[in-house]
Structures are given as C-alpha cells and as structure tokens.
N, C-alpha and C. Protein backbone atom coordinates (compact mmCIF):
# COMPACT_ATOMS: atom_id res chain seq x y z
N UNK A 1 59.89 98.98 119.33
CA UNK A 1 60.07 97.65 118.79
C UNK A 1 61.24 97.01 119.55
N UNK A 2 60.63 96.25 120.38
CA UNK A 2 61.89 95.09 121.60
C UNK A 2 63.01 94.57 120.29
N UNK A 3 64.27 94.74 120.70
CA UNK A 3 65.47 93.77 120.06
C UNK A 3 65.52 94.07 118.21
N UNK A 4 65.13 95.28 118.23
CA UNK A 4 65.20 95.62 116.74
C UNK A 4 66.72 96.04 116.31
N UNK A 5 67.08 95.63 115.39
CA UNK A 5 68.25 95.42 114.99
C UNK A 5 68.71 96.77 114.10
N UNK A 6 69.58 98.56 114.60
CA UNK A 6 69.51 99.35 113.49
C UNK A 6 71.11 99.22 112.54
N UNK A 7 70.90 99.82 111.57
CA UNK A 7 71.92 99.60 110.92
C UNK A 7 72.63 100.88 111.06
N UNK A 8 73.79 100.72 111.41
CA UNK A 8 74.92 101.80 111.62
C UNK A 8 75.34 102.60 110.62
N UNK A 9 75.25 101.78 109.28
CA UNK A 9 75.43 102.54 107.83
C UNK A 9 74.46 104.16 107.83
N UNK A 10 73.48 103.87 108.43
CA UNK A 10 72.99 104.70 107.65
C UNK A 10 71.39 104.20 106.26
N UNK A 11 72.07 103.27 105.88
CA UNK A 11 70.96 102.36 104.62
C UNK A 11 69.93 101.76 106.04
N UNK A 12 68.91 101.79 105.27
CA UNK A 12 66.99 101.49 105.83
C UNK A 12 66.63 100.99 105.35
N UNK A 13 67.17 100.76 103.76
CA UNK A 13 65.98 99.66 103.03
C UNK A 13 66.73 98.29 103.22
N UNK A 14 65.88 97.33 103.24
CA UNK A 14 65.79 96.19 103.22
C UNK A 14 67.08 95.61 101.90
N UNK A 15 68.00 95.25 101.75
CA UNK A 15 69.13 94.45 100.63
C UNK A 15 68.65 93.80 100.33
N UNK A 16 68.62 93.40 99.21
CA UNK A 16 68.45 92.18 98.01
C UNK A 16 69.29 91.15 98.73
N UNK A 17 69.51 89.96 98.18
CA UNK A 17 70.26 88.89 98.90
C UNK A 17 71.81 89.14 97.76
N UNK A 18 73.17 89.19 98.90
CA UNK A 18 73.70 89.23 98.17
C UNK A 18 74.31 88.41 97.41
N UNK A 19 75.34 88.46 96.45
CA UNK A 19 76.05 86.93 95.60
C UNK A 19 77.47 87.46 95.35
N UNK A 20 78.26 86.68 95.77
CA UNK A 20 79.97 86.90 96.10
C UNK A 20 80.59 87.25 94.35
N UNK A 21 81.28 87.76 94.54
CA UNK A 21 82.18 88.35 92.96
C UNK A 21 83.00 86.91 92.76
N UNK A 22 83.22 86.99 91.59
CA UNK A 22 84.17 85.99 90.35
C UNK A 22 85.49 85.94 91.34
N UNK A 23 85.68 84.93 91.63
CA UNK A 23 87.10 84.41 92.41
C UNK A 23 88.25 84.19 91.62
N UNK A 24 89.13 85.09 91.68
CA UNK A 24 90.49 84.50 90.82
C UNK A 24 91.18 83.32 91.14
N UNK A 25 91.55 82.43 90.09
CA UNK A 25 92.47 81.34 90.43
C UNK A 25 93.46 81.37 91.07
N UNK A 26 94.18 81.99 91.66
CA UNK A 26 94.92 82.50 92.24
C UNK A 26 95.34 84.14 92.49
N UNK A 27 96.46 84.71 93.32
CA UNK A 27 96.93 85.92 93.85
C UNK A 27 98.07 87.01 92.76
N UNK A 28 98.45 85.71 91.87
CA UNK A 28 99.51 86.28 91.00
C UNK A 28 99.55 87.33 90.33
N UNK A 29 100.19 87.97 90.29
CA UNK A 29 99.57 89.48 89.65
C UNK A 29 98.91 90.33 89.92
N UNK A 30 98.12 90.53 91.01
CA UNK A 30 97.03 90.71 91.38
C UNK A 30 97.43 91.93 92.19
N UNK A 31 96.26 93.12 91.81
CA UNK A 31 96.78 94.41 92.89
C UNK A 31 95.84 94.08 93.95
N UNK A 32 96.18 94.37 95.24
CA UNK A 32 95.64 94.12 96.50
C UNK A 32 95.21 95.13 97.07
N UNK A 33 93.79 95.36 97.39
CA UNK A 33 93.38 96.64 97.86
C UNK A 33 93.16 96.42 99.39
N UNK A 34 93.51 97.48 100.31
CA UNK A 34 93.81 97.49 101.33
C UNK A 34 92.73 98.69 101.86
N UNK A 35 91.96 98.54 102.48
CA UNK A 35 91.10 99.63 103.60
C UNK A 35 91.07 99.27 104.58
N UNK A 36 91.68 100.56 105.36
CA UNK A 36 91.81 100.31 106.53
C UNK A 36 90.89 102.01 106.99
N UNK A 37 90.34 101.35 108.33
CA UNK A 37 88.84 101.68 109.45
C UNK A 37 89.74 103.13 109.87
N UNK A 38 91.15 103.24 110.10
CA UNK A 38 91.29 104.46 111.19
C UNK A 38 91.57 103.67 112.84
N UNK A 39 90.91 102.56 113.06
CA UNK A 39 91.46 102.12 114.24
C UNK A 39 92.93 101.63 114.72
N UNK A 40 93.24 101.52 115.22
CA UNK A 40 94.93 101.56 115.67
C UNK A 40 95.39 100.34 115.52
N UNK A 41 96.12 100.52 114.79
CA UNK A 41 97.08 99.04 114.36
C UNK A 41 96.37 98.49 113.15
N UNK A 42 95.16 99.32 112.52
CA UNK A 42 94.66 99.01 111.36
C UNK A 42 95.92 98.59 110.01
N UNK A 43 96.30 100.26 109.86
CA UNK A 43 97.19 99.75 108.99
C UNK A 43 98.41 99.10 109.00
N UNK A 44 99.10 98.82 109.81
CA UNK A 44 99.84 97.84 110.06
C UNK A 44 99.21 96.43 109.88
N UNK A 45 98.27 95.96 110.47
CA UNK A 45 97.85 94.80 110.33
C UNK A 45 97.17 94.13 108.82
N UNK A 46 96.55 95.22 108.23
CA UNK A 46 96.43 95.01 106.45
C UNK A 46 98.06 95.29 105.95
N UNK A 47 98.91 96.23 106.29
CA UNK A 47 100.31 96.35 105.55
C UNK A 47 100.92 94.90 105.42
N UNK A 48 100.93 94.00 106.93
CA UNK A 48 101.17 93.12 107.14
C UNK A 48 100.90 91.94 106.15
N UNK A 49 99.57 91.68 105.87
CA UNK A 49 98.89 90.72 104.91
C UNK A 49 99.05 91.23 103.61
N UNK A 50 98.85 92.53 103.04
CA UNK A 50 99.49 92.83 101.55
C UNK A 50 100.97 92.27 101.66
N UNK A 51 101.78 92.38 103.01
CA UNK A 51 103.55 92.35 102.30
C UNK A 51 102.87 90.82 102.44
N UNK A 52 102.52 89.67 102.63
CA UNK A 52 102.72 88.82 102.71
C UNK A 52 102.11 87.51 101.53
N UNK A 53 101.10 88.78 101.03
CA UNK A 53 100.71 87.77 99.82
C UNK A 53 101.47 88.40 98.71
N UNK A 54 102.59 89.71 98.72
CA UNK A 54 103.32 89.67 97.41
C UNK A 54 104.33 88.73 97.98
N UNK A 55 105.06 88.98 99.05
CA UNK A 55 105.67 87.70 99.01
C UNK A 55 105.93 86.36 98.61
N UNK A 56 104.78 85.94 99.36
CA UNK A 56 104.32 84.69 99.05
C UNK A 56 103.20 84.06 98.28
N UNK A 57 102.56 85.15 97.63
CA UNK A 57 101.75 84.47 96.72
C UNK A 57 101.69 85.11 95.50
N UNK A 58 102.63 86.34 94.97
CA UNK A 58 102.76 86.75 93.95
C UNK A 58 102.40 88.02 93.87
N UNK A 59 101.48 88.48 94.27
CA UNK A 59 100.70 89.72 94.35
C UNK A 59 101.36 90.72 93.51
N UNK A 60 101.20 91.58 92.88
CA UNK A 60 101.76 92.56 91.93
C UNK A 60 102.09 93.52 92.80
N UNK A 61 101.39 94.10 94.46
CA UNK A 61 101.63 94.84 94.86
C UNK A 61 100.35 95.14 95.98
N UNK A 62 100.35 96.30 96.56
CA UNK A 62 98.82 96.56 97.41
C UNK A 62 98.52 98.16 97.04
N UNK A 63 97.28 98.62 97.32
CA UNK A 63 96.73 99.76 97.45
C UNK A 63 96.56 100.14 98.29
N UNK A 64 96.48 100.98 99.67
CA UNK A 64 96.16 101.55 100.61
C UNK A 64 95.28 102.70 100.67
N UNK A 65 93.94 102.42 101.09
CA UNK A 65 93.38 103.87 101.42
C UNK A 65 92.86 103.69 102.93
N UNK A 66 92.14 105.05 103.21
CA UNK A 66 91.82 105.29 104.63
C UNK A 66 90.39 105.71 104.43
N UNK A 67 89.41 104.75 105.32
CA UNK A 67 88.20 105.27 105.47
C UNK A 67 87.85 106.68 105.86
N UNK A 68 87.56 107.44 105.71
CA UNK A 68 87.24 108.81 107.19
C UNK A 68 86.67 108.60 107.88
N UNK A 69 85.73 107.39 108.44
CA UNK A 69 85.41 107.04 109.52
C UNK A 69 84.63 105.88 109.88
N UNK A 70 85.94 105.09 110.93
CA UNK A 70 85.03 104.05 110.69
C UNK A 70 83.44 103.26 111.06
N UNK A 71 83.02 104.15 111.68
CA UNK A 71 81.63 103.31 111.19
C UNK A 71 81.16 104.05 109.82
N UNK A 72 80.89 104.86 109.07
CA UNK A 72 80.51 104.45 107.82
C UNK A 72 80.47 103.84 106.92
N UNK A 73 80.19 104.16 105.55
CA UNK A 73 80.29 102.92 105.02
C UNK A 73 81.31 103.65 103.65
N UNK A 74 82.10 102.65 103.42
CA UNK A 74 82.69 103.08 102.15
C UNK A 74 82.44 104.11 100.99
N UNK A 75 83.01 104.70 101.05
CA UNK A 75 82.44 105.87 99.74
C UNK A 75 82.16 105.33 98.34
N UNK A 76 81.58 105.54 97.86
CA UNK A 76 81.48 105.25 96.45
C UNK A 76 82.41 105.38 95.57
N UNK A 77 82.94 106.60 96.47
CA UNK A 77 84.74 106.87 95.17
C UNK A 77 85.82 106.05 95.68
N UNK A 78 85.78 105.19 96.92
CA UNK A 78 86.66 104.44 97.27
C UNK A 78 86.33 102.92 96.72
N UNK A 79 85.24 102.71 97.16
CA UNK A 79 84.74 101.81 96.13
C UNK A 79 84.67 100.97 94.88
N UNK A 80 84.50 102.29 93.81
CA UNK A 80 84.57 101.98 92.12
C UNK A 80 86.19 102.60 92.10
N UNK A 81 87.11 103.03 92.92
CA UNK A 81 88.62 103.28 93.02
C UNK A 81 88.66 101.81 92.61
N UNK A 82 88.42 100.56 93.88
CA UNK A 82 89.02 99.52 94.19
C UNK A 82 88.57 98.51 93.57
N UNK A 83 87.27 98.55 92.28
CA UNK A 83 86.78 97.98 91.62
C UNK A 83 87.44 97.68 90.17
N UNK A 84 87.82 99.59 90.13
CA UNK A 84 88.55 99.47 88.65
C UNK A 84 89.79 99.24 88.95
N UNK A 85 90.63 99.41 89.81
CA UNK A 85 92.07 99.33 90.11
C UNK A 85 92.80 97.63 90.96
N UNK A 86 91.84 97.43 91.67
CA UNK A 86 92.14 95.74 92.23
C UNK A 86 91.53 94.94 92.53
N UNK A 87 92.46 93.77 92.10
CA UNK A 87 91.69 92.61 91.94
C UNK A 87 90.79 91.61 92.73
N UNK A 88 91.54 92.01 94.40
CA UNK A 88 90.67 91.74 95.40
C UNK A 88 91.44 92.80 96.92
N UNK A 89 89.84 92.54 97.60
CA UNK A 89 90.16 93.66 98.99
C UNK A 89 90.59 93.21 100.55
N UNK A 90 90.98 93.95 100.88
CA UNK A 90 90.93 93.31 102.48
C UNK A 90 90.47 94.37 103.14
N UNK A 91 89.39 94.37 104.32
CA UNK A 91 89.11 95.68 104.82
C UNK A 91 89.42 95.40 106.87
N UNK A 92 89.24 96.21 106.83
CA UNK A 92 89.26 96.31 108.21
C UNK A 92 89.67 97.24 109.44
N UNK A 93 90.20 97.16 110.51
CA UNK A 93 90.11 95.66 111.36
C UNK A 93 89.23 95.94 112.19
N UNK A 94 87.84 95.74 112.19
CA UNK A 94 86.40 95.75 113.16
C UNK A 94 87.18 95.15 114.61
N UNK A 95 87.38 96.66 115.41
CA UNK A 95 87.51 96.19 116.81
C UNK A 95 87.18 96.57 117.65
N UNK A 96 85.94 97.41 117.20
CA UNK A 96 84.84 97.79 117.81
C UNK A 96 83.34 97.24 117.49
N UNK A 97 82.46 97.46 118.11
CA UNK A 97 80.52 96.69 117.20
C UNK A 97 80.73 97.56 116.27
N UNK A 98 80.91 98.79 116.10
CA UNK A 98 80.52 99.69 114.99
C UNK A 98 81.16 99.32 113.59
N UNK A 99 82.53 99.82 113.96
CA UNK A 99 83.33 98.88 112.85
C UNK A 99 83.29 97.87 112.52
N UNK A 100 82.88 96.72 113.15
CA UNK A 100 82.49 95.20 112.82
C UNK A 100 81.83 95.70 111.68
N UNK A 101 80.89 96.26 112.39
CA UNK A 101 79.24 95.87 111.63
C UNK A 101 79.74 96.66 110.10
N UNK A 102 80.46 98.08 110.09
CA UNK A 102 80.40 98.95 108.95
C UNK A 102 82.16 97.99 108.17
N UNK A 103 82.80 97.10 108.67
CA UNK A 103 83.65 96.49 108.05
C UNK A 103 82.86 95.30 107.15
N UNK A 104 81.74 94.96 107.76
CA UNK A 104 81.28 93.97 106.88
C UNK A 104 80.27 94.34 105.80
N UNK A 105 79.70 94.99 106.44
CA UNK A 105 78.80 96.46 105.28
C UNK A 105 79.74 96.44 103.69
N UNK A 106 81.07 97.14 104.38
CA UNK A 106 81.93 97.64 102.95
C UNK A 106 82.02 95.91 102.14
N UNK A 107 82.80 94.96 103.35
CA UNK A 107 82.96 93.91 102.16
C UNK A 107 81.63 93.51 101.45
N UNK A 108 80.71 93.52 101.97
CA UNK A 108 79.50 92.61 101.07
C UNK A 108 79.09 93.82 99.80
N UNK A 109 79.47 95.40 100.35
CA UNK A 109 79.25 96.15 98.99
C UNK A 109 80.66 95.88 98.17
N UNK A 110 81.84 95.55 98.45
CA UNK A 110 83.03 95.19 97.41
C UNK A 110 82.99 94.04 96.33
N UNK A 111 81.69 92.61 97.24
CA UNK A 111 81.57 92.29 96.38
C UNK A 111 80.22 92.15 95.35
N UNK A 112 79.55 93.07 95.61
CA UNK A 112 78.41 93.14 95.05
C UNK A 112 79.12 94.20 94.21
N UNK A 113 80.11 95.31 93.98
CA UNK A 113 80.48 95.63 92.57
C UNK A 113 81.95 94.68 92.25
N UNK A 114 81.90 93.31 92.17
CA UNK A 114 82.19 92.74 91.40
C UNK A 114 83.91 92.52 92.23
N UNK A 115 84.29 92.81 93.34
CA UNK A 115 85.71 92.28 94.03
C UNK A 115 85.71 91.69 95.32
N UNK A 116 86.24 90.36 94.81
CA UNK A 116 86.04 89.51 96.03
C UNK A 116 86.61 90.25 97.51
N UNK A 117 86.02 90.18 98.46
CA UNK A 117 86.55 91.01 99.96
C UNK A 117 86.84 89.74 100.82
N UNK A 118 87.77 90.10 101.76
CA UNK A 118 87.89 89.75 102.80
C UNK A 118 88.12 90.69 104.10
N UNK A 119 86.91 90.45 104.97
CA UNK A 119 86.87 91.27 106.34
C UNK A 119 87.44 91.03 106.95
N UNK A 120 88.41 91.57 108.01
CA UNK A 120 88.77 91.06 109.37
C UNK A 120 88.43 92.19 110.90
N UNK A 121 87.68 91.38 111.45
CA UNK A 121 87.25 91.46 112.55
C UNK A 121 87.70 91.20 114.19
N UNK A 122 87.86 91.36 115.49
CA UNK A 122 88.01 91.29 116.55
C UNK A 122 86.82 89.99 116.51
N UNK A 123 87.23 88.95 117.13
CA UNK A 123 86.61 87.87 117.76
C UNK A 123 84.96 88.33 118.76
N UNK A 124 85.74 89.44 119.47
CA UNK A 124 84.54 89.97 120.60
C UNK A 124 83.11 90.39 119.89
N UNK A 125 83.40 90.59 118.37
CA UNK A 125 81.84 91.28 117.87
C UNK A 125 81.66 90.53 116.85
N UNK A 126 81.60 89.51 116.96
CA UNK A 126 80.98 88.41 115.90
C UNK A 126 79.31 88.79 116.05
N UNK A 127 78.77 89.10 116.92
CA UNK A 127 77.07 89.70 117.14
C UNK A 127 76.91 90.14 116.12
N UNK A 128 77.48 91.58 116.22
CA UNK A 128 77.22 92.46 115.04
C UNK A 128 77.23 92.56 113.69
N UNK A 129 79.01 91.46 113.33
CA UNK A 129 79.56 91.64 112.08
C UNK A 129 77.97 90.56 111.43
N UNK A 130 77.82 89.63 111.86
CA UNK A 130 76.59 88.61 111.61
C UNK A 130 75.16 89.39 111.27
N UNK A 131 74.89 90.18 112.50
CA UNK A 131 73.72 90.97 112.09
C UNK A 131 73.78 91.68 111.17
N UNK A 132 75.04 92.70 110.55
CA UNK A 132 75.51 93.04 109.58
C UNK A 132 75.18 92.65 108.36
N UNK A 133 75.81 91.57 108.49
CA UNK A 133 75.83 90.63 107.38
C UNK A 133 74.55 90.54 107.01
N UNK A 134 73.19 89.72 107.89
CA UNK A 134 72.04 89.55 107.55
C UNK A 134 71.44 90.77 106.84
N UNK A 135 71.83 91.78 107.37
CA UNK A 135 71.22 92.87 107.44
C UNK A 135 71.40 93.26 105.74
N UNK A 136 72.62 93.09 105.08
CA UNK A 136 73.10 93.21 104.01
C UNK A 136 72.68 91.99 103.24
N UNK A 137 71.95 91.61 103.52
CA UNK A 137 71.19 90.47 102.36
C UNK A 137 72.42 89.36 102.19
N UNK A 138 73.19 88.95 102.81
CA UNK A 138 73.99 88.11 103.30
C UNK A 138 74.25 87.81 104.44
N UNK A 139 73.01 86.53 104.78
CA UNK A 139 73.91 85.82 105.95
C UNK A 139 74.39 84.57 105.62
N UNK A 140 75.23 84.32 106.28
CA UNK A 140 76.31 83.42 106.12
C UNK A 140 77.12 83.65 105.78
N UNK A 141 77.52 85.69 105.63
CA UNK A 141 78.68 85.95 104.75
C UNK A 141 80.42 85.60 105.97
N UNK A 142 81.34 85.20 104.91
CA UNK A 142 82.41 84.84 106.06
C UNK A 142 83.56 85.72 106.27
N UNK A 143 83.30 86.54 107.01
CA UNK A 143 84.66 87.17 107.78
C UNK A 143 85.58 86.41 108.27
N UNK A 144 86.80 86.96 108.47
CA UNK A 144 87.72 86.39 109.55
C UNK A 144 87.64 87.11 111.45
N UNK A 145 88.04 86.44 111.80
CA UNK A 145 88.50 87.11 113.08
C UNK A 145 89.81 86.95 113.69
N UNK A 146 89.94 87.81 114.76
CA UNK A 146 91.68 87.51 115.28
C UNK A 146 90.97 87.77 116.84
N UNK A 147 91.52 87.45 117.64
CA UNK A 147 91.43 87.31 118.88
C UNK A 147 91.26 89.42 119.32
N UNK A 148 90.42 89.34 120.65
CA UNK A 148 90.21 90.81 120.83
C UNK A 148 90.95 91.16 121.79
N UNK A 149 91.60 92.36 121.84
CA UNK A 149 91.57 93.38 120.87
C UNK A 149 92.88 93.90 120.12
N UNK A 150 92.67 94.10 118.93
CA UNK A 150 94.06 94.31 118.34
C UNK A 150 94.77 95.71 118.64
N UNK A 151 93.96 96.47 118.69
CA UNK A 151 94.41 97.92 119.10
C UNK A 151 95.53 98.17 119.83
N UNK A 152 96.12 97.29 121.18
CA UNK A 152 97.25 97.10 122.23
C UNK A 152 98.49 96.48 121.00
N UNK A 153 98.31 95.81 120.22
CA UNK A 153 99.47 94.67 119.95
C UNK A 153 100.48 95.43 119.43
N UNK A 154 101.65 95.12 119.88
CA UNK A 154 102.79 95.05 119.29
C UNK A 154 103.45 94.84 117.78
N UNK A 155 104.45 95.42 117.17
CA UNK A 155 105.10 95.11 115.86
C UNK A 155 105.07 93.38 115.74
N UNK A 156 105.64 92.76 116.82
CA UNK A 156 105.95 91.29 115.99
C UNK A 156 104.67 90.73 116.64
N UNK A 157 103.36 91.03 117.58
CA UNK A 157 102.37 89.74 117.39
C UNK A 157 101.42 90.05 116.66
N UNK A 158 101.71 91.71 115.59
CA UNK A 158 100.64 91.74 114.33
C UNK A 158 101.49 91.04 113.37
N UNK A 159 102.53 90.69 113.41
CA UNK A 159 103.16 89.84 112.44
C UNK A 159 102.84 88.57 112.70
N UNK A 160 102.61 88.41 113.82
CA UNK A 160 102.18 86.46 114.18
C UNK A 160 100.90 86.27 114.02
N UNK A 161 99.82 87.43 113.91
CA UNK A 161 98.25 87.48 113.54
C UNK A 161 98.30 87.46 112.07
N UNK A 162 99.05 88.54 111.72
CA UNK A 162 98.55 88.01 109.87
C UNK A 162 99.14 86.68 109.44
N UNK A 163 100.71 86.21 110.08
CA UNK A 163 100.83 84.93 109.47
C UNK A 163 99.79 84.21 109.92
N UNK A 164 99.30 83.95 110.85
CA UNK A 164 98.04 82.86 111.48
C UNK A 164 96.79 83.37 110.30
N UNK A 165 96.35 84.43 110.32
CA UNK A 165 95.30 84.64 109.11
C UNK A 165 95.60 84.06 107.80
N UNK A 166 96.72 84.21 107.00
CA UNK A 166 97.13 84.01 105.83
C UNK A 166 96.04 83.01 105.14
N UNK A 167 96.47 82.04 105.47
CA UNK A 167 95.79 81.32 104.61
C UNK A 167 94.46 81.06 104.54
N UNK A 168 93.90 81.73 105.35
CA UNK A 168 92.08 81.66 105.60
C UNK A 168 92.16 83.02 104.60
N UNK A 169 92.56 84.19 104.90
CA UNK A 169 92.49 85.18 103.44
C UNK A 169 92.75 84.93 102.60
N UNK A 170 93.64 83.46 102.04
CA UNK A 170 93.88 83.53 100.66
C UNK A 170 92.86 82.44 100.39
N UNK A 171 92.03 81.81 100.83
CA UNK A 171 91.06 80.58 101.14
C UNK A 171 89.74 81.78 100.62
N UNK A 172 89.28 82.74 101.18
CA UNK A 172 88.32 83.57 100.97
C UNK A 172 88.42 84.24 99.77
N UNK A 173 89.71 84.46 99.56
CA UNK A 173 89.76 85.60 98.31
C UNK A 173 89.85 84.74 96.92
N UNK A 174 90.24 83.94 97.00
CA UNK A 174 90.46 82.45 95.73
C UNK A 174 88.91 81.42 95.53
N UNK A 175 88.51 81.45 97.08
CA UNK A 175 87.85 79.92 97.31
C UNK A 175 86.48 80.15 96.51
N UNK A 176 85.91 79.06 97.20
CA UNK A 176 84.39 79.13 96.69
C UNK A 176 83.60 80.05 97.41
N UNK A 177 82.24 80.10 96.91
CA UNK A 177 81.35 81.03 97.56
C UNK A 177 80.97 80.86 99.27
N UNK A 178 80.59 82.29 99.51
CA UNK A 178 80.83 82.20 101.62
C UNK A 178 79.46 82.49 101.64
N UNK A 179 78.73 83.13 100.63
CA UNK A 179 77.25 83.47 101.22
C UNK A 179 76.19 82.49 101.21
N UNK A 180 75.41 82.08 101.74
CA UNK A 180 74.39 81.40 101.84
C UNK A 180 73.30 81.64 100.72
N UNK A 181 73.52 80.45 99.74
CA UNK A 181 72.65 80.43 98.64
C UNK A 181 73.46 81.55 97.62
N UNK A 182 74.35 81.47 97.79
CA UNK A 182 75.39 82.35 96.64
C UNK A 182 76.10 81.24 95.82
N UNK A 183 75.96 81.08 94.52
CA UNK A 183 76.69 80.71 93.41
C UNK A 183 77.82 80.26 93.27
C-alpha cells in the first residue's frame, strides 16, 4: 500500500474522533504535570515552563515523570497518575518523527481521560505530529513548536524558548477547544 501512513504507538485500530478535556479558568492552584520523552534537554525545557507558570501564573507546583521510551506511548499508570493528581499536562519535546508523532499520541490520550495537554514539538516534524494527530481521531489537534533542534541548546536559550512559548501554553491549557469539531 503506496504512502500508507503506520502508527508508531503500536495502536491499529482506527480512533474515534477525539474531544479536548474541561479547560480551567485559569493556572492558579493548579498541579502541573510534566512528561518528559528522555530526549536531551527534555527536562530542562518542561522544568523551565512548570518554574514559569508557578511563577507567573500561580501554579501550586509541577509533577515530573519520565517516559521509558520515547516513541511509545504513555503508560496507563502514568496516565491515570496525571489524571488523578493534575490539573493539566505538558509533554514532550518531539525532536525526533518518532517522538513527534508518540508526543502527540500521549497528549490527545491526556485529554481524552479528561486533562487538558499541551505538546511541544521541534518545528522540523510537523509531518508526523499532524499525521499523528489524524491518526488519533484528531486532526486539527494543536501542538506547539520551537524551532529544530532543541537537543544542542544551551541553559539560557531553553530559557528564551520557554519564555517565547509561555503564553501559547497557557492559551492551550485555559483556551478554547484545538480539535476540529471538538466542543
């Protein structure tokens, strides 16, 4: 089959269409769940955006876990962890196709059990994170991106990437719905 599209997860069946989780009015209080892929400068670059929305937007605090690998897909125990424990996620940082694709996988399953996600992605694999997306019964779902590749950067220009992100993650995690024909 020419240009057939497989899914890296692992999942074969066909997704239901998905529909984005209940958006909080704001960050205040709010525990911040943090997954990070294993790729380099991952956790720094989510550490970065948790210190910056307790900072500046109230946040009660962040959670940190570690995928075991990133192209899979989120565990189920990491999952219903970040379902019952916080209020919204950030995953990432897809800076590879694989990880794209399995960073956007996890957010569209974060919010299909009920916590709004925000992905962040490398600019270079918008292909994938998209096919992803479709693939997950969400297209039109909205990631972020940062210019490629983050893996090289330095202490202060992952500090000048999450301030430049900021407010598009707090726009995703608050805002209205990103999926196409989602509520």
């Amino acid at each position: 089959m020419p240009n057939a599209i497989l899914d890296p997860t692992g999942r074969t069946s066909h997704r239901a269409p998905a529909v984005l989780a209940k958006r909080p009015a704001d960050l205040s209080g709010a525990v911040i769940g943090l997954l990070e892929n294993t790729k380099k400068n991952a956790v720094e670059f989510l550490g970065e955006l948790g210190r910056l929305l307790v900072e500046r937007h109230n946040a009660a605090g962040t959670v940190l876990r570690t995928k075991t690998n990133f192209a899979l897909p989120v565990s189920d125990e990491l999952r219903d962890e970040f379902a019952r424990d916080c209020a919204v996620v950030i995953t990432g940082v897809g800076d590879c196709g694989s990880c794209s694709a399995s960073a956007v996988a996890d957010g569209v399953t974060f919010e299909r059990a009920g916590v709004p996600a925000v992905v962040i992605c490398s600019d270079a694999f918008r292909t994938t994170a998209d096919a992803m997306a479709q693939r997950q019964g969400a297209a039109g779902y909205r990631y972020l991106t940062t210019p490629h590749p983050v893996a090289p950067l330095a202490p202060d220009q992952i500090r000048q990437r999450a301030e430049q992100l900021l407010p598009q993650v707090v726009e995703i995690l608050i805002g209205q719905s990103t999926v196409e024909g989602s509520a």
